[in-house]
Protein backbone atom coordinates (compact mmCIF):
# COMPACT_ATOMS: atom_id res chain seq x y z
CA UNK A 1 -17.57 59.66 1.07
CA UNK A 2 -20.61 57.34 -0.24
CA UNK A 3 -19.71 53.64 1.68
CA UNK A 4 -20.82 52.31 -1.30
CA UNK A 5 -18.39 53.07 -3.63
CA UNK A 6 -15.70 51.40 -0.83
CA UNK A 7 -14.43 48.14 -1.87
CA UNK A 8 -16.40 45.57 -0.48
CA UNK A 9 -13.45 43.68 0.50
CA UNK A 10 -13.69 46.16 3.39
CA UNK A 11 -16.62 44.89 4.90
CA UNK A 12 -18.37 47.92 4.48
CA UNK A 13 -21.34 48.68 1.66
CA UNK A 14 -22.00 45.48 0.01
CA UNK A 15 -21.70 42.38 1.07
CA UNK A 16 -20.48 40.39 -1.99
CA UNK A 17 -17.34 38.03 -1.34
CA UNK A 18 -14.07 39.01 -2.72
CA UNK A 19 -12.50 37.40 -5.39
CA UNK A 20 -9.31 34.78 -4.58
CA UNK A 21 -6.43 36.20 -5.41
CA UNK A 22 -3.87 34.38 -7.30
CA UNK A 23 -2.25 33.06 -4.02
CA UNK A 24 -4.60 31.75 -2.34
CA UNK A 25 -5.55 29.52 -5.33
CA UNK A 26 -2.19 28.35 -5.23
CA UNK A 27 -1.93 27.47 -1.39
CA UNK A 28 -6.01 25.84 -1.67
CA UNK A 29 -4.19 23.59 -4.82
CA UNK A 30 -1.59 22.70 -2.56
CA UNK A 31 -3.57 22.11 0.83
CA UNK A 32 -6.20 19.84 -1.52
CA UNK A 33 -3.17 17.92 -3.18
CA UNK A 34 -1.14 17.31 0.72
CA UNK A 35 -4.57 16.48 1.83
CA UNK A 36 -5.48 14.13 -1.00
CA UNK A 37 -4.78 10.29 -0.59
CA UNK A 38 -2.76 9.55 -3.23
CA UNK A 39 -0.19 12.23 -2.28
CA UNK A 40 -0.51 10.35 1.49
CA UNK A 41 0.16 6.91 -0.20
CA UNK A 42 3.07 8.61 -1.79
CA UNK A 43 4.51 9.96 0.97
CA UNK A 44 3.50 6.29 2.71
CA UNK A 45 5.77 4.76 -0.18
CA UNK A 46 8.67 7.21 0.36
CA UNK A 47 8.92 6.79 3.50
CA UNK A 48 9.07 2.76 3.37
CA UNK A 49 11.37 3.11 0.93
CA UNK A 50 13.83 5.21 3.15
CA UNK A 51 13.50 2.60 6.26
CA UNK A 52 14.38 0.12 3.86
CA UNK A 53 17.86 1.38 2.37
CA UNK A 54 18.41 2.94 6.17
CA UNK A 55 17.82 -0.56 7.29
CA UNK A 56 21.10 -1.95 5.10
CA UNK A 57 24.08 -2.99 7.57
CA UNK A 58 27.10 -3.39 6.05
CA UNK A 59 29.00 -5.75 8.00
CA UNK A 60 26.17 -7.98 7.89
CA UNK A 61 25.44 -8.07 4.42
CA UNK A 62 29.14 -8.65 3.43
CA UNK A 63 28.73 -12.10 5.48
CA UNK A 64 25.50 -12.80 4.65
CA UNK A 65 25.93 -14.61 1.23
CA UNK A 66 28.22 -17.09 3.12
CA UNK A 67 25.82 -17.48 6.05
CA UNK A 68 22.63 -18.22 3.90
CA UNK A 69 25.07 -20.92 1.77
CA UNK A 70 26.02 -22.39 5.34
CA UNK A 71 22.70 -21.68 6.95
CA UNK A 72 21.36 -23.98 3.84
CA UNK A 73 22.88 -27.01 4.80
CA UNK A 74 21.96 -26.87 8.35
CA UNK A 75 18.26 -26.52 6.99
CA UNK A 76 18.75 -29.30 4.74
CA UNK A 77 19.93 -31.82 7.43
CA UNK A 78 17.32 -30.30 10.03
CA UNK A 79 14.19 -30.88 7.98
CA UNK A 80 15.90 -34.19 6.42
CA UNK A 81 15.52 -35.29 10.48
CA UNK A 82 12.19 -34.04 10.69
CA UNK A 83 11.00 -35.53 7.66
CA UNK A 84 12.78 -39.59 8.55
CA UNK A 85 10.96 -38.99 12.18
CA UNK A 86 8.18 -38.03 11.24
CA UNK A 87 7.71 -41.36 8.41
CA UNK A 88 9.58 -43.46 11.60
CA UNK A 89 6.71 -42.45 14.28
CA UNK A 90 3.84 -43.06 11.49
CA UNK A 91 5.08 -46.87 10.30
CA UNK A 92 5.29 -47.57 14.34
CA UNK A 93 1.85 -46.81 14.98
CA UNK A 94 0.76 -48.29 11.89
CA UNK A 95 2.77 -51.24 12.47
CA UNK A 96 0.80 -51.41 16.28
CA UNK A 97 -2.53 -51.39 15.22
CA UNK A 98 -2.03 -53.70 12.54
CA UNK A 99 -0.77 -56.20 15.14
CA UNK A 100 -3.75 -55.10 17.40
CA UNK A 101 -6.30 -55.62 14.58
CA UNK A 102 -4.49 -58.96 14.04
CA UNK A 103 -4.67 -60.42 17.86
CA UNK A 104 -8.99 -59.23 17.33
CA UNK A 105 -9.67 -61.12 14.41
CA UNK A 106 -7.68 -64.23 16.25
CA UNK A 107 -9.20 -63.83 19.30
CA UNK A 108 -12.47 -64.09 16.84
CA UNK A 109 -12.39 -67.50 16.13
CA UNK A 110 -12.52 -69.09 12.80
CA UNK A 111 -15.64 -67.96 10.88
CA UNK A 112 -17.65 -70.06 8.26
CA UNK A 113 -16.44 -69.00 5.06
CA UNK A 114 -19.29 -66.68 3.48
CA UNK A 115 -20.56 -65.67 6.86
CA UNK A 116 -18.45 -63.25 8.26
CA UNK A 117 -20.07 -60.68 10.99
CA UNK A 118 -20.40 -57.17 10.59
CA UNK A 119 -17.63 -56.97 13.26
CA UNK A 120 -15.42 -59.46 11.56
CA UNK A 121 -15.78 -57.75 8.19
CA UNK A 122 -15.17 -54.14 9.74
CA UNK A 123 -11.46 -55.92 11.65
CA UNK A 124 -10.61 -57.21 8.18
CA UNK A 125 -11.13 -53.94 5.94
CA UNK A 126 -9.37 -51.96 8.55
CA UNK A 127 -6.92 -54.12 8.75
CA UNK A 128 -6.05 -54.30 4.80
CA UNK A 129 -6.60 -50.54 5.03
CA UNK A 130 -3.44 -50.37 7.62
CA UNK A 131 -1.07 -53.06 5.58
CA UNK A 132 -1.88 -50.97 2.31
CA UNK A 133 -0.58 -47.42 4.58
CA UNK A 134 2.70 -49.90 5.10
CA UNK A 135 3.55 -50.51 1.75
CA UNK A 136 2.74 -47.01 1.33
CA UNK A 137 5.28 -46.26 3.49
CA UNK A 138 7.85 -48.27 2.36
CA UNK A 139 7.71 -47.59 -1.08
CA UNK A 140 7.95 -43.69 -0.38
CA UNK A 141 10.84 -44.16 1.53
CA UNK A 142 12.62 -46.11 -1.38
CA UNK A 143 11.64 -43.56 -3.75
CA UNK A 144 13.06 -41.08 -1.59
CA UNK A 145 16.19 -42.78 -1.17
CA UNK A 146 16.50 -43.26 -4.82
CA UNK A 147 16.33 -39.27 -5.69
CA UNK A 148 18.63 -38.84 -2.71
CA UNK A 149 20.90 -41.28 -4.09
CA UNK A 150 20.98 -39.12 -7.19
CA UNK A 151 21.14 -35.96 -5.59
CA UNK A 152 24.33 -37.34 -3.76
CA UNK A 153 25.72 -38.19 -6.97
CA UNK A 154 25.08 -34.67 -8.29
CA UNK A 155 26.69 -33.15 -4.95
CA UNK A 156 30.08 -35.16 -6.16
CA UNK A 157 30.49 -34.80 -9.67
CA UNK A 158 30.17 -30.41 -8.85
CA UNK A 159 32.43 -30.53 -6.12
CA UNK A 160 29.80 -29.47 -3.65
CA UNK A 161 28.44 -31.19 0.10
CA UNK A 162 25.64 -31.85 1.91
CA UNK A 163 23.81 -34.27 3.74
CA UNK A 164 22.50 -36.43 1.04
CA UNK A 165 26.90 -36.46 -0.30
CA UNK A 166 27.29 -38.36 2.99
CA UNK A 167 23.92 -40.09 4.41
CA UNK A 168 23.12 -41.75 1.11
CA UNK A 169 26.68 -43.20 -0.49
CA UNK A 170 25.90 -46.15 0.07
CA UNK A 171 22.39 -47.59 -1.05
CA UNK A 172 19.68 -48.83 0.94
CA UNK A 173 16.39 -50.86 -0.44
CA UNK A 174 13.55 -50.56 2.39
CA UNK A 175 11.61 -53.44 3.54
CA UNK A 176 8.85 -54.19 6.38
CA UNK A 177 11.22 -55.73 8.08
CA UNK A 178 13.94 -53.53 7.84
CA UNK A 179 12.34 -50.53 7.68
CA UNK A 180 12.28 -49.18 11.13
CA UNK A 181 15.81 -50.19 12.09
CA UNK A 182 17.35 -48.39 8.98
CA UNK A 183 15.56 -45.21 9.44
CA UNK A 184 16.46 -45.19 12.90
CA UNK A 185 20.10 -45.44 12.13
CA UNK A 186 19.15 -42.87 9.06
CA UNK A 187 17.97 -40.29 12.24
CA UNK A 188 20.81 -41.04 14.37
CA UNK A 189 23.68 -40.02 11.35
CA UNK A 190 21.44 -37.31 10.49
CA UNK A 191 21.57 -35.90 13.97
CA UNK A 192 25.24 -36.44 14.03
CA UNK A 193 25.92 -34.13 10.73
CA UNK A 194 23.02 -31.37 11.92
CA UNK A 195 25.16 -30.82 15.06
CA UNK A 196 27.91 -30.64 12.95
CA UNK A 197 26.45 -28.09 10.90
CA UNK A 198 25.01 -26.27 13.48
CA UNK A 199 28.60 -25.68 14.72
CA UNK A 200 30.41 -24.94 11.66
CA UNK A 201 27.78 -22.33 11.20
CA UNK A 202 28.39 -20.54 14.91
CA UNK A 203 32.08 -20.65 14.04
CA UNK A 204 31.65 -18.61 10.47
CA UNK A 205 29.50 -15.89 12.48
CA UNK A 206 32.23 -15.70 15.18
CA UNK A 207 34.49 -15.05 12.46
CA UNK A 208 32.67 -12.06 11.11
CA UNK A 209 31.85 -10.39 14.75
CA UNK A 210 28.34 -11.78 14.82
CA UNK A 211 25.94 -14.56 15.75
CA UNK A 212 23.41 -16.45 13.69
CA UNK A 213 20.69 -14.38 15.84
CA UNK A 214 22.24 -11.10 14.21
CA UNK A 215 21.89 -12.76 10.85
CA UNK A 216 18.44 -14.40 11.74
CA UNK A 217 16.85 -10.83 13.42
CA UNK A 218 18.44 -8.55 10.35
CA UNK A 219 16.50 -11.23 7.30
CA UNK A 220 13.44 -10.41 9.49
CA UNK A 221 13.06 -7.09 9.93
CA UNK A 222 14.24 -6.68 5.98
CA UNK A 223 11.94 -8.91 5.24
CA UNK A 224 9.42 -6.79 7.12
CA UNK A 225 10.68 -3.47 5.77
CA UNK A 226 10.32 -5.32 1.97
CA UNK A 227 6.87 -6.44 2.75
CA UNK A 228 5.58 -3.14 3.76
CA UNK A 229 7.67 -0.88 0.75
CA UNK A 230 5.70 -3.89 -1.38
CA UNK A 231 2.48 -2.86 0.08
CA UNK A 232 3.11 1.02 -0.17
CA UNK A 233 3.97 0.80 -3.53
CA UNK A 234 0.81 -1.59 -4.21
CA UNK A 235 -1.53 1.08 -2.48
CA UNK A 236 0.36 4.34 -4.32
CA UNK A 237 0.00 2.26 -7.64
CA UNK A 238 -3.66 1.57 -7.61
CA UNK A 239 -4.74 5.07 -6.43
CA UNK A 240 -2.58 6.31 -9.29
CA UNK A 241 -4.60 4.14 -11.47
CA UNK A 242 -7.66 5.09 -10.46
CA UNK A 243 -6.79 8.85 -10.48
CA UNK A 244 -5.61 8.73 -14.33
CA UNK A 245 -8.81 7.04 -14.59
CA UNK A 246 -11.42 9.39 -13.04
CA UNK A 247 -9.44 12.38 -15.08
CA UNK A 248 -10.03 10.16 -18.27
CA UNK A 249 -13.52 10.20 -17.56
CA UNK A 250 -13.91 13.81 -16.79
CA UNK A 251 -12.33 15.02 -20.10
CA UNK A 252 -14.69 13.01 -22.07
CA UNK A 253 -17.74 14.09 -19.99
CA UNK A 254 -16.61 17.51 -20.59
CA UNK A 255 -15.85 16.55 -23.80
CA UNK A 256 -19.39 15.46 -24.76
CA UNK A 257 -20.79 18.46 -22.88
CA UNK A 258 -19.18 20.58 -24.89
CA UNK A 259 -20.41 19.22 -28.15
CA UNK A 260 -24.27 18.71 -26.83
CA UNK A 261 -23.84 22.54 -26.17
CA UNK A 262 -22.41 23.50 -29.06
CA UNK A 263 -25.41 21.66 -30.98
CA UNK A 264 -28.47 23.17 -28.81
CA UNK A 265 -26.80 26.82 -29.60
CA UNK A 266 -27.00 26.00 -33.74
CA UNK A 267 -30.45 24.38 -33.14
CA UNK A 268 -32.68 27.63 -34.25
């Protein structure tokens, strides 16, 4: 028998490469597409998707509308307290250097009028720089108590509670001289209602098998989960775009290839 008339596929005669076959096209297509990073950002996607919905507790989310309602008020009375410290420690200070700028500019001495010193002039500014920060302060705490005042109001007419229903009934106007002791009194009724809060929202979780840690650990991790299906599904999306976009091109390369070859072949 002549080797050469043997298929070449058997290694033997020529060595010219045998044609794919119809299967191995498909399983190249396939291996190319797994391979490819948009089908890896959609499998990325999927797969965030599933931890999400596998994430879902049932017991927990049947409480959970009635924790976050509870869990709201506790918030509202804890960073109520933050904020009335926070403006109580400020006015102190402000309030101790303006008395120690004051004792500096007595301990000065009268000064002839038109000749004050560089030092004396520095005291002074600083010191009108300070009493404006007062006023400041004072005036933010009386708008504050104003919208709480309203708020309150709101809270009553709709049936509905919260710290500003009970801290701000009755109204207060701010003054330097007043202002320290009434915020102080403002921290100490605020501290009273956050414990209460605190407690009536330990008690609900009780109630339902669970503790506010349960609640707290489950928003987190879903919250984690949601943030990286978000992601996936940002990732899968712009790949997708840019795919569609790179096969839009092609077809109008080819496109134009086609009809610059088409005009060279009737070009005699």
């Amino acid at each position: 028998m002549n080797v050469t008339s043997l298929p070449s596929c058997f290694g033997i005669g020529h060595h010219t490469p045998c044609k794919p076959s119809l299967g191995d096209k498909l399983v190249s297509m396939v291996n190319e597409r797994a391979a490819s990073p948009l089908e890896a950002a959609r499998q990325a996607l999927l797969s965030a998707k599933e931890k999400l919905e596998l994430h879902r507790n049932g017991q927990i989310e049947g409480a959970l509308e009635g924790y976050l309602t509870l869990r709201s008020r506790q918030t509202s009375y804890e960073s109520g307290l933050d904020a009335h410290r926070q403006q109580l420690e400020q006015f102190q200070a402000l309030s101790a250097r303006r008395d120690q700028l004051s004792q500096r500019l007595s301990a000065a001495g009268p000064v002839p009028e038109g000749r004050l010193s560089p030092q004396v002039n520095a005291l002074e500014q600083e010191l009108a720089a300070v009493d404006r920060d007062i006023s400041a302060h004072v005036e933010q705490a009386n708008r504050y108590a104003a919208s709480q005042r309203k708020y309150a109001d709101y809270l009553a007419k709709t049936g509905q509670d919260g710290y500003a229903a009970f801290e701000y009934q009755q109204p207060v106007t701010y003054t330097r001289e007043n202002f320290a002791g009434e915020t102080q009194h403002m921290i100490e009724r605020m501290e009273t209602g956050y414990v209460q809060w605190r407690e009536r929202v330990s008690s609900y979780c009780e109630a339902h098998g669970l503790t506010p840690y349960d609640f707290e650990r489950y928003l987190q991790e879903r919250r984690e989960l949601g943030e990286a299906c978000f992601a996936a599904q940002q990732r899968f999306r712009q790949l997708l775009d840019a795919s569609q976009g790179a096969a839009s091109q092609r077809s109008d390369f080819d496109t134009v290839e086609l009809r610059r070859r088409e005009e060279d072949e009737l070009i005699p």
